[in-house]
Protein backbone atom coordinates (compact mmCIF):
# COMPACT_ATOMS: atom_id res chain seq x y z
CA UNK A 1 -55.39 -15.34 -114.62
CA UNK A 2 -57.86 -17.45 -113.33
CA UNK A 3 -57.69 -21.00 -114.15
CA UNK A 4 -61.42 -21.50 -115.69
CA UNK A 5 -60.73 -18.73 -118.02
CA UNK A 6 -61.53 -19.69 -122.01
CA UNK A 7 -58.28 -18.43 -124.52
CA UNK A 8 -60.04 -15.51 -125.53
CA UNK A 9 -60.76 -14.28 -122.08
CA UNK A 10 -57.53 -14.24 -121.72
CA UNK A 11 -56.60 -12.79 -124.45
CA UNK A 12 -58.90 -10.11 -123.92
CA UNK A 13 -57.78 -9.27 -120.61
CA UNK A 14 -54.44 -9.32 -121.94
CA UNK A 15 -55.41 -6.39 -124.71
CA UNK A 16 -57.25 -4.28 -122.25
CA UNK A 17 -54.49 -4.38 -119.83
CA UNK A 18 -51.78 -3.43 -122.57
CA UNK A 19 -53.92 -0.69 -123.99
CA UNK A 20 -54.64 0.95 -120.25
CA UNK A 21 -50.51 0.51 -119.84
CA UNK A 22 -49.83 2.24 -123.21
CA UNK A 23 -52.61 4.81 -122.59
CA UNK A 24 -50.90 5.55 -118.92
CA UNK A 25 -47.38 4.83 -118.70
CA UNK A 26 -45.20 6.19 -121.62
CA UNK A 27 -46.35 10.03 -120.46
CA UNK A 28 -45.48 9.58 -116.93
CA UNK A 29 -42.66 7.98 -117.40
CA UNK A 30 -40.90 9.42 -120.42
CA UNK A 31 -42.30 12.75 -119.92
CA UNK A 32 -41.62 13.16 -123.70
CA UNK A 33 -44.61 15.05 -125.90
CA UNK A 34 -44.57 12.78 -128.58
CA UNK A 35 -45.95 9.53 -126.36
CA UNK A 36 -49.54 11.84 -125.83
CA UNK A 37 -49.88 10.50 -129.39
CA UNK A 38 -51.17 7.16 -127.80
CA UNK A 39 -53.92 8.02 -125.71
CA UNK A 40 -55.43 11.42 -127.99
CA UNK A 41 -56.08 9.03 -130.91
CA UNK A 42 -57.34 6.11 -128.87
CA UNK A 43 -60.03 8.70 -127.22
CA UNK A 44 -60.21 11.54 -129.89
CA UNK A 45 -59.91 9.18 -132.94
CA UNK A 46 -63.00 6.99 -131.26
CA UNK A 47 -65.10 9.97 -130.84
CA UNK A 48 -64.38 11.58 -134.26
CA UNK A 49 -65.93 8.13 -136.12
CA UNK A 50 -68.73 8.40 -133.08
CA UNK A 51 -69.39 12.04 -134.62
CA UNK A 52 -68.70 10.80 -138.47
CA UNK A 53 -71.79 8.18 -137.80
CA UNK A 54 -74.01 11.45 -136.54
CA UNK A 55 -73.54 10.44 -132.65
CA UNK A 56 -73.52 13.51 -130.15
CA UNK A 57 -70.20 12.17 -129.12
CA UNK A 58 -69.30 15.67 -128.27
CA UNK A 59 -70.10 18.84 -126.98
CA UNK A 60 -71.14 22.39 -127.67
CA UNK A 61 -67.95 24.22 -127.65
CA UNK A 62 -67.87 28.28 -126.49
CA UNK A 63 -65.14 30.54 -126.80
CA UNK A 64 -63.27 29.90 -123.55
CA UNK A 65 -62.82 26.54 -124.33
CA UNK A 66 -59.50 24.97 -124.90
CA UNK A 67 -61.13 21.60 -126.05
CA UNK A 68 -64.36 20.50 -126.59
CA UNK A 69 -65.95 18.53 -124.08
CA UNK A 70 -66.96 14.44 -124.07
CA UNK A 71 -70.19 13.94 -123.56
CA UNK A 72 -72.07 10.49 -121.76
CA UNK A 73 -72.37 8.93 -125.11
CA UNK A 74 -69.07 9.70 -126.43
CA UNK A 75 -67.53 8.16 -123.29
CA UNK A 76 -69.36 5.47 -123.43
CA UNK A 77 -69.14 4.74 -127.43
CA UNK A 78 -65.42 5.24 -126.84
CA UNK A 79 -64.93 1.98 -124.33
CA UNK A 80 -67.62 0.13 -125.65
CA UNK A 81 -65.97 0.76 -129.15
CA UNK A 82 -61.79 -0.27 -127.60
CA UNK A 83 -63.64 -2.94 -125.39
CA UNK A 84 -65.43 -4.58 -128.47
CA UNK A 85 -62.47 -4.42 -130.84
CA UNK A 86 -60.47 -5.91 -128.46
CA UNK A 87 -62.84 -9.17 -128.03
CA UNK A 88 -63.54 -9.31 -131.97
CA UNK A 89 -59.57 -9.91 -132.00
CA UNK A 90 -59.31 -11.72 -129.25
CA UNK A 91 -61.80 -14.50 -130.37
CA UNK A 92 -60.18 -14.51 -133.79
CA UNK A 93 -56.97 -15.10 -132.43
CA UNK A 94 -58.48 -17.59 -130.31
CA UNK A 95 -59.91 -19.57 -133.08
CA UNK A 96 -56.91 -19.33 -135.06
CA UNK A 97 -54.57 -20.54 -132.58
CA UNK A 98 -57.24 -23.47 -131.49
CA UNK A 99 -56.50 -27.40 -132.13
């Protein structure tokens, strides 16, 4: 990490990068059904608040469709939402762990 970097930064950076790991790796590597747990909730989870607060976080759905597609805004509401979270803890952690 860079040296200028505040704690939280840090911190952050830190939580992004284990979340994108976690989203990623346990599928491709374990190959085992259970780890897609990981990244449906972090995306379909997101998107089903997103639709609870009356967003158009997803879209029309037809009869060929296995799954309903994201739309710009659910995309979008889902990092903002992970990104966000993930600085809100970061800064608390931060403070907490401050002189």
């Amino acid at each position: 990490m860079a040296i200028g970097m505040r704690a939280y930064q840090k911190y952050w950076l830190s939580f992004i990068a284990i979340h994108i790991c976690l989203f990623f790796l346990p599928s491709s590597i374990f190959g085992v059904k259970a780890t897609a747990v990981i990244p449906y909730y972090s995306i379909w989870g997101v998107l089903e608040l997103g639709n609870f607060v009356g967003l158009p976080v997803i879209g029309k759905v037809t009869e060929d469709m296995f799954i309903a597609p994201i739309t710009f805004i659910g995309w979008s509401f889902v990092v903002s939402f992970w990104l966000l979270l993930y600085l809100l803890i970061s800064q608390v952690i931060s403070h907490l762990t401050s002189k």
